[in-house]
C-alpha atoms as a PDB file:
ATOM      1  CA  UNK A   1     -24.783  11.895  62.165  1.00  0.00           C
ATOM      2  CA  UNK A   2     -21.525  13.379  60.762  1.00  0.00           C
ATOM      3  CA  UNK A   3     -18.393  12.780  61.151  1.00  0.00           C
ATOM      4  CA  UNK A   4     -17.560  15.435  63.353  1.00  0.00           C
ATOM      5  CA  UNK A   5     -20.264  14.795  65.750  1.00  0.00           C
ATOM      6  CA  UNK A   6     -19.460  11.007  65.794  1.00  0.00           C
ATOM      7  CA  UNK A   7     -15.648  12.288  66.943  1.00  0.00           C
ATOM      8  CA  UNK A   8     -17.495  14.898  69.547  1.00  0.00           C
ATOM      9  CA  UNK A   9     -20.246  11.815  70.749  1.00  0.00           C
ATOM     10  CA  UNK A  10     -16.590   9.433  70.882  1.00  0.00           C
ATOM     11  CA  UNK A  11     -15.069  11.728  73.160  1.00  0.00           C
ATOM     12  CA  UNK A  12     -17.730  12.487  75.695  1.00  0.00           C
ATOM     13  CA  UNK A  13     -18.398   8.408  75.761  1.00  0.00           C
ATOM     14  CA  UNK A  14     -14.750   8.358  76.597  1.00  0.00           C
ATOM     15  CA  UNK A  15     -15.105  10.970  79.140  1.00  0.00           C
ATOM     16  CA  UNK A  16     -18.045   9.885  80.800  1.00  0.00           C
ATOM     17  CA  UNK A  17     -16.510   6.629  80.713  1.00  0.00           C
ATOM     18  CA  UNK A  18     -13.225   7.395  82.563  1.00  0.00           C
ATOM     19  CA  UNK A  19     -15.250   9.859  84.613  1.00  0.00           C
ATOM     20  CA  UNK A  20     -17.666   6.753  85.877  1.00  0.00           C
ATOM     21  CA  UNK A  21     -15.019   4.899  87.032  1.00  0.00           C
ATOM     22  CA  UNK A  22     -13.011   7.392  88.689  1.00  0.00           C
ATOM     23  CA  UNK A  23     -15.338   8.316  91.147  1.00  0.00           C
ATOM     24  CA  UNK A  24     -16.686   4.285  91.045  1.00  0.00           C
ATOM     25  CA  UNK A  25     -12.863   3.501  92.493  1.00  0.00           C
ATOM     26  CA  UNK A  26     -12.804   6.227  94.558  1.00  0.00           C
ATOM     27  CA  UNK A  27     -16.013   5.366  95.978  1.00  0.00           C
ATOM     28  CA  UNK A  28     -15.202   2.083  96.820  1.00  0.00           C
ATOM     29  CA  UNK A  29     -11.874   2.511  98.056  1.00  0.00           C
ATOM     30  CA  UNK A  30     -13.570   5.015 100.598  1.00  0.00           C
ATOM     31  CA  UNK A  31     -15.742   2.381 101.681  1.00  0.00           C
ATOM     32  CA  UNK A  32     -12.684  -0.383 101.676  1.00  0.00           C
ATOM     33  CA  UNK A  33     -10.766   1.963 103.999  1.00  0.00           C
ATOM     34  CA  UNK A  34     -13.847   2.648 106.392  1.00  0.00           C
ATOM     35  CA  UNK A  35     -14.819  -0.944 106.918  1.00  0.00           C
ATOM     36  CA  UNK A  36     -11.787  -2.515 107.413  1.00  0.00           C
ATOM     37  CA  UNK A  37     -11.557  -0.537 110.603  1.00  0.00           C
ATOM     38  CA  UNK A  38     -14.554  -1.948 111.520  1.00  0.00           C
ATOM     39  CA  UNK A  39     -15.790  -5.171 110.340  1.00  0.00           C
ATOM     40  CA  UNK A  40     -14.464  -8.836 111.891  1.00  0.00           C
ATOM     41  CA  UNK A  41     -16.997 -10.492 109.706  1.00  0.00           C
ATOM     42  CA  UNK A  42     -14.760 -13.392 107.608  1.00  0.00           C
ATOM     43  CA  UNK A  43     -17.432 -13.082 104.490  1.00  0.00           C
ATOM     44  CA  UNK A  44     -14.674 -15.149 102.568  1.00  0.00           C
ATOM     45  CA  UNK A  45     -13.878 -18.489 103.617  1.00  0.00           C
ATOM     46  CA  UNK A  46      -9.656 -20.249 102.418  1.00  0.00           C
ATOM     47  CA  UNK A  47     -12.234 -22.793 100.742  1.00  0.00           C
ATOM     48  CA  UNK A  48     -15.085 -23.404  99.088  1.00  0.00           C
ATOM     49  CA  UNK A  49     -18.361 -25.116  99.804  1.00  0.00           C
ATOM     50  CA  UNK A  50     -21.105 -26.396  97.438  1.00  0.00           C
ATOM     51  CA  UNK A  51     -24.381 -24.977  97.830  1.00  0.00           C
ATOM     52  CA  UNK A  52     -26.502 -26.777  95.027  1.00  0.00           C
ATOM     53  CA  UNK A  53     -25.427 -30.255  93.737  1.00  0.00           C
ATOM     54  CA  UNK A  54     -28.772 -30.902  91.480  1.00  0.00           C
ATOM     55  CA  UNK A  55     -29.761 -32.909  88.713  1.00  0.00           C
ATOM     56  CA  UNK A  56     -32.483 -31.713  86.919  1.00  0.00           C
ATOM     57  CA  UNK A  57     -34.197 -31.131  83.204  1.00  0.00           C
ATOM     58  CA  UNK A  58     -36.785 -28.648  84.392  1.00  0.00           C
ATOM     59  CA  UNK A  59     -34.172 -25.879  84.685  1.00  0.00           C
ATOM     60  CA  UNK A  60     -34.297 -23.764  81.380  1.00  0.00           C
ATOM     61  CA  UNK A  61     -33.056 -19.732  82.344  1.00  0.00           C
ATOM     62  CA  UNK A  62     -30.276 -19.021  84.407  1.00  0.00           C
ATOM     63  CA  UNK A  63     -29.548 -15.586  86.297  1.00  0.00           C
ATOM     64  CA  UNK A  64     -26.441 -14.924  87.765  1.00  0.00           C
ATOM     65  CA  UNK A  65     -25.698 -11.396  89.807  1.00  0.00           C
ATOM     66  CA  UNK A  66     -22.514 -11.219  91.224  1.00  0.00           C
ATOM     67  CA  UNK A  67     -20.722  -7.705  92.765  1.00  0.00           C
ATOM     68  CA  UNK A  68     -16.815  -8.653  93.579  1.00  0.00           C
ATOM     69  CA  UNK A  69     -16.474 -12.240  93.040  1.00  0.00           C
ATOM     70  CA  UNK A  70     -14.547 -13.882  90.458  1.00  0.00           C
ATOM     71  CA  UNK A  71     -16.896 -16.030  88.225  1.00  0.00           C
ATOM     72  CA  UNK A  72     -16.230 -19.361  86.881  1.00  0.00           C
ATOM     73  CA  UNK A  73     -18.736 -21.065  84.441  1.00  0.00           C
ATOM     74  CA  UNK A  74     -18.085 -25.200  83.102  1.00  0.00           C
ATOM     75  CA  UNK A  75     -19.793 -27.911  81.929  1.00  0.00           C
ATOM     76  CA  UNK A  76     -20.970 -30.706  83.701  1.00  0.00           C
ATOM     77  CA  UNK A  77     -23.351 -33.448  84.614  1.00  0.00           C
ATOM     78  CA  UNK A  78     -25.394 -31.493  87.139  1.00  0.00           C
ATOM     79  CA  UNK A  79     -25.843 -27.779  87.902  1.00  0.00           C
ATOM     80  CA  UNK A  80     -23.738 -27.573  91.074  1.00  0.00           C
ATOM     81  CA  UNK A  81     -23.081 -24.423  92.892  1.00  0.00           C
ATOM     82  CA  UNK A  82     -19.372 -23.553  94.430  1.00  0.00           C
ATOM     83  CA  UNK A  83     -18.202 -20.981  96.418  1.00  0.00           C
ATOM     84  CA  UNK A  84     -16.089 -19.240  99.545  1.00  0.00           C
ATOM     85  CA  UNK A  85     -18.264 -16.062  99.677  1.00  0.00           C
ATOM     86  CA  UNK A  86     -21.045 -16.445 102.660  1.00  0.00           C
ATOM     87  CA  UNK A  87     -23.117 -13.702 100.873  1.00  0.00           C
ATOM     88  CA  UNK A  88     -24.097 -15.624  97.792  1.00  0.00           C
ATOM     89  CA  UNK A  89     -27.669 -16.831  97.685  1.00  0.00           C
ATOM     90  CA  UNK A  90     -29.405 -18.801  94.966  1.00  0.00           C
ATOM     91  CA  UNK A  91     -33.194 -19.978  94.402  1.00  0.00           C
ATOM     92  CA  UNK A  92     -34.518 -22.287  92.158  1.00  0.00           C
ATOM     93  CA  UNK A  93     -38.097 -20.673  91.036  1.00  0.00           C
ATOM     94  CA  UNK A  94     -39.772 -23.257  88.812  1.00  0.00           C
ATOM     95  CA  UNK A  95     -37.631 -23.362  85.647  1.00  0.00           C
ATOM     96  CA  UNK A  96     -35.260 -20.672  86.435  1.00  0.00           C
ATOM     97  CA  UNK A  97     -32.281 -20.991  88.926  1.00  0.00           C
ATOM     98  CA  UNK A  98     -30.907 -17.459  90.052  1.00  0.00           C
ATOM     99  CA  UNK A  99     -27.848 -17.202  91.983  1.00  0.00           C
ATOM    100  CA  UNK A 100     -26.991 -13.476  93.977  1.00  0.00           C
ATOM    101  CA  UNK A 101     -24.278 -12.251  95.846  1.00  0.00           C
ATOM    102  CA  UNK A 102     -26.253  -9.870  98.311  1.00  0.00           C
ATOM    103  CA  UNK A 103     -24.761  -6.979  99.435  1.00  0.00           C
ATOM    104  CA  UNK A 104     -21.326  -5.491  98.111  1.00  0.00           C
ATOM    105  CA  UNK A 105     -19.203  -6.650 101.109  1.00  0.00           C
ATOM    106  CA  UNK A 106     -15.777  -5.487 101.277  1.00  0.00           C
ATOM    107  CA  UNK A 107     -12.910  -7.137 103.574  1.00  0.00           C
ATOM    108  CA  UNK A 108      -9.260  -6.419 104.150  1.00  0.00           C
ATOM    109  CA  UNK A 109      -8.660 -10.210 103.848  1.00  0.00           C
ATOM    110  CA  UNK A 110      -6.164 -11.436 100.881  1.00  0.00           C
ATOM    111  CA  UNK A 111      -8.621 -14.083  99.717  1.00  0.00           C
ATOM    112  CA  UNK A 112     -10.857 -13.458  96.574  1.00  0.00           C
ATOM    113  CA  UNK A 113     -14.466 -14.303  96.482  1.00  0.00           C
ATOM    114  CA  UNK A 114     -15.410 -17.148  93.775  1.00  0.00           C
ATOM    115  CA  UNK A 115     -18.108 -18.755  92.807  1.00  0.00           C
ATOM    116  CA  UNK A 116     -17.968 -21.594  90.616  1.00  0.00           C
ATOM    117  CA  UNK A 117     -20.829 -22.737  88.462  1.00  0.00           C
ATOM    118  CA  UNK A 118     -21.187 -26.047  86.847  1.00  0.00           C
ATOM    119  CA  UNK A 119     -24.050 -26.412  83.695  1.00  0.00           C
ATOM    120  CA  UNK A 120     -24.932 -29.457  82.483  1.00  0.00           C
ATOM    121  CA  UNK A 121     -24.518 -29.463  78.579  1.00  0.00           C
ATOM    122  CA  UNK A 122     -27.942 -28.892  77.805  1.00  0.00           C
ATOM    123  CA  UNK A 123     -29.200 -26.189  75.605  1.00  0.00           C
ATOM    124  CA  UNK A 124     -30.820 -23.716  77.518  1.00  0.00           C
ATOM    125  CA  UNK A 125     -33.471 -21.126  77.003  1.00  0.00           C
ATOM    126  CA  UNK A 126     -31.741 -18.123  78.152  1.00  0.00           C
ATOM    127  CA  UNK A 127     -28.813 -16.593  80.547  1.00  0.00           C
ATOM    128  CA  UNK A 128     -28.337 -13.574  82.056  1.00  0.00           C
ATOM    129  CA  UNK A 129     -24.767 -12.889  83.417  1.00  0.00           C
ATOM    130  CA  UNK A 130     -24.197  -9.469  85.133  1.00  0.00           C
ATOM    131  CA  UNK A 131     -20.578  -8.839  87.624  1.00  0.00           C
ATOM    132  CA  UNK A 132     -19.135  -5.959  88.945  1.00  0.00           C
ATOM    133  CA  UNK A 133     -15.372  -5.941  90.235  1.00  0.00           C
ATOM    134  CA  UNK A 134     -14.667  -9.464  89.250  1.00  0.00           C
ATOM    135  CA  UNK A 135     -13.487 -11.722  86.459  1.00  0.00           C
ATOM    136  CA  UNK A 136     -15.660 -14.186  84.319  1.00  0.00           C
ATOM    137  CA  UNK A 137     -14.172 -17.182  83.127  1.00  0.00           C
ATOM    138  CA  UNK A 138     -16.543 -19.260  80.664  1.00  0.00           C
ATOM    139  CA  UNK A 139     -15.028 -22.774  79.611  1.00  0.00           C
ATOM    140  CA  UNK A 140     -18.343 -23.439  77.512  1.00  0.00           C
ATOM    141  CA  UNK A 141     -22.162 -22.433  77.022  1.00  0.00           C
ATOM    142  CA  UNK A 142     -24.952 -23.407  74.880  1.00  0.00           C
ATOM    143  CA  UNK A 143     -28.308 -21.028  74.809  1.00  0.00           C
ATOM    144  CA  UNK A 144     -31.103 -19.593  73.047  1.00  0.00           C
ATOM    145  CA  UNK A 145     -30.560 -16.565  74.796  1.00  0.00           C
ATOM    146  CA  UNK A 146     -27.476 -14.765  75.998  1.00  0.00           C
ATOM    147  CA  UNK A 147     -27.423 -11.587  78.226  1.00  0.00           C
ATOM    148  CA  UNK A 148     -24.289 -10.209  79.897  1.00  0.00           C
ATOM    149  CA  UNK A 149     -23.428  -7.093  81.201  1.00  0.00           C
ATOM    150  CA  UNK A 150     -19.729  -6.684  82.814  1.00  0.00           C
ATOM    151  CA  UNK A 151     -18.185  -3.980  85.026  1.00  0.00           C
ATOM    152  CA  UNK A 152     -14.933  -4.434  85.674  1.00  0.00           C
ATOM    153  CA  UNK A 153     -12.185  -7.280  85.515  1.00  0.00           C
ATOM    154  CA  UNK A 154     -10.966  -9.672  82.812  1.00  0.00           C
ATOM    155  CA  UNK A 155     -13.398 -12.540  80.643  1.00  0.00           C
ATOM    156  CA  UNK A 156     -12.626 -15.410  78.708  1.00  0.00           C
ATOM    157  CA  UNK A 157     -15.129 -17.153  77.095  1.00  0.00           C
ATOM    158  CA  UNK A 158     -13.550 -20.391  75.023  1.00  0.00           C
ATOM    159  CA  UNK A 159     -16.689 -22.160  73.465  1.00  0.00           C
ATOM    160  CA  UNK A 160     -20.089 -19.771  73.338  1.00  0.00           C
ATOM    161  CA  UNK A 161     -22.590 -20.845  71.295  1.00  0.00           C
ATOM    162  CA  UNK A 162     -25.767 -18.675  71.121  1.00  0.00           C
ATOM    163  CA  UNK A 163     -29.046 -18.151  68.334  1.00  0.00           C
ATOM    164  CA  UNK A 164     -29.145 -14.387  70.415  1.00  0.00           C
ATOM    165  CA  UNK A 165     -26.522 -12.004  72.216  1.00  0.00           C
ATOM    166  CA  UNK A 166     -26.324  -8.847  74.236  1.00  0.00           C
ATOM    167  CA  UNK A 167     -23.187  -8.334  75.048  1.00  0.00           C
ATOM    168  CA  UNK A 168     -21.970  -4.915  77.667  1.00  0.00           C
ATOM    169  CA  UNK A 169     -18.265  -5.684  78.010  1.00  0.00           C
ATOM    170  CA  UNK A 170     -17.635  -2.865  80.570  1.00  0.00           C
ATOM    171  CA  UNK A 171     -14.044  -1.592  81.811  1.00  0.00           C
ATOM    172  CA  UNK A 172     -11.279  -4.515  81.555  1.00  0.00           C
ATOM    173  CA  UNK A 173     -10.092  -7.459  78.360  1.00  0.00           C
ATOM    174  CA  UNK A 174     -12.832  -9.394  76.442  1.00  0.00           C
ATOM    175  CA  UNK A 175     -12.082 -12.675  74.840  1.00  0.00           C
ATOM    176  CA  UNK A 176     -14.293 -15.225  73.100  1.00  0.00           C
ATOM    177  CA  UNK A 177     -11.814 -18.129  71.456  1.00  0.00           C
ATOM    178  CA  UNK A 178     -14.776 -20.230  69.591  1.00  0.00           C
ATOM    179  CA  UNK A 179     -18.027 -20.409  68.848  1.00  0.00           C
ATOM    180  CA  UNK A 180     -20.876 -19.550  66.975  1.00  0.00           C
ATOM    181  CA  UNK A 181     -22.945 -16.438  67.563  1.00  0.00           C
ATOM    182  CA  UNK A 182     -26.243 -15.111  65.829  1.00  0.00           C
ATOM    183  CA  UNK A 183     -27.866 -11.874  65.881  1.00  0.00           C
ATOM    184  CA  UNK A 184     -24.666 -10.424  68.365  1.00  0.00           C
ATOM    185  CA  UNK A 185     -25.566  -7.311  69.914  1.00  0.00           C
ATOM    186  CA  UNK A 186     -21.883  -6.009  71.302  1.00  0.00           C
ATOM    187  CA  UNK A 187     -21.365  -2.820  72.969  1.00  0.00           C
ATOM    188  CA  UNK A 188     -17.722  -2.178  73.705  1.00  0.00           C
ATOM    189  CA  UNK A 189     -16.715   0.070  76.845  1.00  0.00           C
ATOM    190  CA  UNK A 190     -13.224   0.488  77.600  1.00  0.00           C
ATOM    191  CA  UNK A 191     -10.477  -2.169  77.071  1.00  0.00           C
ATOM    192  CA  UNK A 192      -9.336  -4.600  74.339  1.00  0.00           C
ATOM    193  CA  UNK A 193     -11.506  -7.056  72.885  1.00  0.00           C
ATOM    194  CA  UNK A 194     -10.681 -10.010  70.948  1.00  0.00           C
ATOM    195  CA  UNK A 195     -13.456 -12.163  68.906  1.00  0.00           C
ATOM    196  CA  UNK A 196     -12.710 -15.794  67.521  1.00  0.00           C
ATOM    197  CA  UNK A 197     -16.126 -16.931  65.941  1.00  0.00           C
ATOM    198  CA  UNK A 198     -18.770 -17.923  63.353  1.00  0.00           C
ATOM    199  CA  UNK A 199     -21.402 -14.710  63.626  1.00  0.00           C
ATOM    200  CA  UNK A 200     -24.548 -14.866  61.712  1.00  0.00           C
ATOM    201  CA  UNK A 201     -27.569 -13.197  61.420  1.00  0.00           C
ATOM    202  CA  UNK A 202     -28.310  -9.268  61.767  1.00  0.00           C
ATOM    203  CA  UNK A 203     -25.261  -8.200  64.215  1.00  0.00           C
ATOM    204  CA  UNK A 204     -24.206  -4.632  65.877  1.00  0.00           C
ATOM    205  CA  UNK A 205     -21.215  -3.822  67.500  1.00  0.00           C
ATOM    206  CA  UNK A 206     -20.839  -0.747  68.728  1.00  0.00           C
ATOM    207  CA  UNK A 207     -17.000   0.129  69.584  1.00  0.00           C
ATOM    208  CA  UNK A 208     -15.475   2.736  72.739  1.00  0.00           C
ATOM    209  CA  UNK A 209     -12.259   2.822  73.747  1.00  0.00           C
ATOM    210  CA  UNK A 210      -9.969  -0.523  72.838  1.00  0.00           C
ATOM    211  CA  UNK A 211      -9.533  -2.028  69.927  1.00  0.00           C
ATOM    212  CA  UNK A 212     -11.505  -5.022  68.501  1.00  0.00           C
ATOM    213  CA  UNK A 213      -9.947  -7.688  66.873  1.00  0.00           C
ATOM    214  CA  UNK A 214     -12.909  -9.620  65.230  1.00  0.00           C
ATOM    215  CA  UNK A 215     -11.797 -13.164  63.670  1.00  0.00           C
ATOM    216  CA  UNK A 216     -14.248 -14.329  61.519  1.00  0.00           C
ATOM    217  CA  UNK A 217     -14.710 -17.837  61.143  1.00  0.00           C
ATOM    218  CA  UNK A 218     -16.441 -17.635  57.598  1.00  0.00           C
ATOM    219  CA  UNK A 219     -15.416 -16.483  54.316  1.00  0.00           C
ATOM    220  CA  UNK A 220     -15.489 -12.647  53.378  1.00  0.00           C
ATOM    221  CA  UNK A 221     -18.632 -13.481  50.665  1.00  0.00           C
ATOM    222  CA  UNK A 222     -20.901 -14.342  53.599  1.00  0.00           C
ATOM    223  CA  UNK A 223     -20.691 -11.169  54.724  1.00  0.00           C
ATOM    224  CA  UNK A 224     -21.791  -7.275  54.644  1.00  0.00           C
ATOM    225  CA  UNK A 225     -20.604  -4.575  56.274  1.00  0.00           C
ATOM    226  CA  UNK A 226     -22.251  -1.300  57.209  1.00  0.00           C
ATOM    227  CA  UNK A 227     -19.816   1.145  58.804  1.00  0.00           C
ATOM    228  CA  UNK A 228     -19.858   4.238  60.731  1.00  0.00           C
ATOM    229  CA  UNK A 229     -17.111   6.066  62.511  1.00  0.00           C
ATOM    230  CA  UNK A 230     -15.501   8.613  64.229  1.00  0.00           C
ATOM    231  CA  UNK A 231     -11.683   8.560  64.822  1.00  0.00           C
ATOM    232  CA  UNK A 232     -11.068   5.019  64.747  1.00  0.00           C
ATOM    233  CA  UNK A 233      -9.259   3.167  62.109  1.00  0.00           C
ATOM    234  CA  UNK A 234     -11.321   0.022  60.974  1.00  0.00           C
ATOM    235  CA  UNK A 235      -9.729  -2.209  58.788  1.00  0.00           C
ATOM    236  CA  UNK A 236     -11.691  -5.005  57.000  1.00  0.00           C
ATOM    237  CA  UNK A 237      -9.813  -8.105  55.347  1.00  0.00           C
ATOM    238  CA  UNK A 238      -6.709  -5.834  54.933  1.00  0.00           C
ATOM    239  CA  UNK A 239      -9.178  -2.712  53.351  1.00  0.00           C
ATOM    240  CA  UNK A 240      -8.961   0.673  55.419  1.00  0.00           C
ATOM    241  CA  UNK A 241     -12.631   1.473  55.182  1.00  0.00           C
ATOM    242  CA  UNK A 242     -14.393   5.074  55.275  1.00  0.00           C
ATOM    243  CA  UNK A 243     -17.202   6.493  57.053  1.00  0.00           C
ATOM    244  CA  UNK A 244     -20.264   5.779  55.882  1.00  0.00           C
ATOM    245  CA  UNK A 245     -19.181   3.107  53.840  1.00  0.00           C
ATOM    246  CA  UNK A 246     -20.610  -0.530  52.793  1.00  0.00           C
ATOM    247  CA  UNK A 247     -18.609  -3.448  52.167  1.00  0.00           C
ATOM    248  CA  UNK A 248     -19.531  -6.614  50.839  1.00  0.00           C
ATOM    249  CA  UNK A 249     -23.186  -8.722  49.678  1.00  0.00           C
ATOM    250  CA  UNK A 250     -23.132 -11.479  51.953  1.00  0.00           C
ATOM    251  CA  UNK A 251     -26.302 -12.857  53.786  1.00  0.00           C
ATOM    252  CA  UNK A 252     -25.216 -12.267  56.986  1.00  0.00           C
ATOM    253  CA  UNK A 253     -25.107  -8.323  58.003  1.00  0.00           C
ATOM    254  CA  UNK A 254     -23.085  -6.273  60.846  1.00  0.00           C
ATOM    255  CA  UNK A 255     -23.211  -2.979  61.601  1.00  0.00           C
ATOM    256  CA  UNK A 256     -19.714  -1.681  62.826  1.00  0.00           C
ATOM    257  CA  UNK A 257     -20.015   1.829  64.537  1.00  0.00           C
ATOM    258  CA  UNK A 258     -16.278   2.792  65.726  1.00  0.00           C
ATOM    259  CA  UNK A 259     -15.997   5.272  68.575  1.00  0.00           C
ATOM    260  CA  UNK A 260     -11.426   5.652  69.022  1.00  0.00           C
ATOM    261  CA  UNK A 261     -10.534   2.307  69.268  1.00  0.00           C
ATOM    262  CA  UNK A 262      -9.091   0.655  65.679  1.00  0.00           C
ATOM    263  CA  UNK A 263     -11.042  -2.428  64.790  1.00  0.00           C
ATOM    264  CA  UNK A 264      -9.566  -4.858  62.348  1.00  0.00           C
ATOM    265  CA  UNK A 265     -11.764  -7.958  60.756  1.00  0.00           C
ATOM    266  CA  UNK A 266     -10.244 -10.977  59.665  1.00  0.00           C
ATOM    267  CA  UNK A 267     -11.709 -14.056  58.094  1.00  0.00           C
ATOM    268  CA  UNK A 268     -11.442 -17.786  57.781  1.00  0.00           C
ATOM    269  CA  UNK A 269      -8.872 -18.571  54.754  1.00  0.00           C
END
């Protein structure tokens, strides 16, 4: 692909982007306006309520589905379920514990849905983490597997540690303060993201709008770099680098492909 059609495949991403959530909002806030005439259903509670308070070994995956309500993830000795929102379900089948907020249930009250899960620090096999109008707010995880797909709202992540990750980051600010990530599979939407971490392995990250701010926590000689770009200015430890261009012969590989955003890489001194 050339230049010029990475710049013309940048722009329509940002377009059908901006256009997705435009008539996502509008959508919404149609529905928002039409049910608060009608419904006297309190779906959130002032306070919340524990569902699960289990401890087990035998759960290994973990699927969370969430459509409006804030998301809190911390470690614990037990996986114990929180939350004010009457609408979330969970269900423990076998190994795997899934947890669903049913319905996308609008209310003019002033109180925000949450649901607050607590992991025990186990390794797991694999999680799967997908919200929609809500924020995510990861103290720390340990998997095999790591799956999460974002819509809108703000995440923090402080500690992730993961041998596999898919990464959507959606509309809103991405952070990850610490870790260490192999094989990272990031796909950047629209918003700032900001990456503190050790990343091994064969990674992708494919950037949108935003800028990425990727913090290395490894030397540059561990490292190479295979870029392609449109408009965006990517900047690797202090080198502007061209389309097209490779950069470095470490062992561990990731593919930058910049859409408008600037992306600048810095590494451990």
């Amino acid at each position: 692909m050339s230049t010029g059609q990475r710049i013309i495949k940048s722009l329509a991403v940002a377009f059908g982007l901006f256009l997705t959530f435009t008539i996502f909002f509008s959508i919404v806030g149609g529905l928002y306006a039409f049910t608060s005439m009608f419904s006297k259903d309190n779906v959130i509670e002032e306070n919340t309520s524990i569902l699960l308070n289990q401890s087990t070994e035998n759960i290994k995956y973990l699927d969370i589905d969430v459509n409006s309500s804030n998301l809190v993830i911390k470690p614990g000795n037990s996986f114990i379920i929180e939350t004010n929102n009457k609408h979330i379900k969970y269900k423990v089948d076998n190994n795997e514990l899934k947890i669903k907020e049913e319905g996308y249930h609008l209310t003019n009250s002033k109180l925000k849905s949450e649901l607050i899960i607590t992991i025990p620090d186990t390794n797991l096999n694999e999680i799967d983490i997908n919200t929609g109008a809500g924020n995510l707010n990861i103290d720390s995880i340990n998997t095999e597997k790591l799956d999460i797909d974002l819509g809108t709202g703000t995440t923090l992540i402080n500690n992730l540690y993961s041998k596999r990750a898919d990464i959507d980051t959606g509309a809103g600010t991405f952070t990850i303060n610490n870790g260490s990530i192999n094989d990272l599979d990031l796909d950047i939407g629209v918003g700032e993201v900001k990456i503190t971490s050790n990343i091994t392995g064969n990674s992708s990250i494919s950037s949108g709008v935003g800028k990425l701010s990727l913090n290395l926590l490894n030397t540059f000689d561990n490292y190479r770099f295979e870029v392609n770009k449109g408009i965006s200015k990517v900047t690797i430890n202090d080198i502007e680098v061209g389309d097209n261009s490779t950069l470095g012969n470490g062992t561990n590989t990731i593919k930058l492909d910049g859409g408008i955003g600037e992306i600048v890489v810095k590494f451990k001194k």
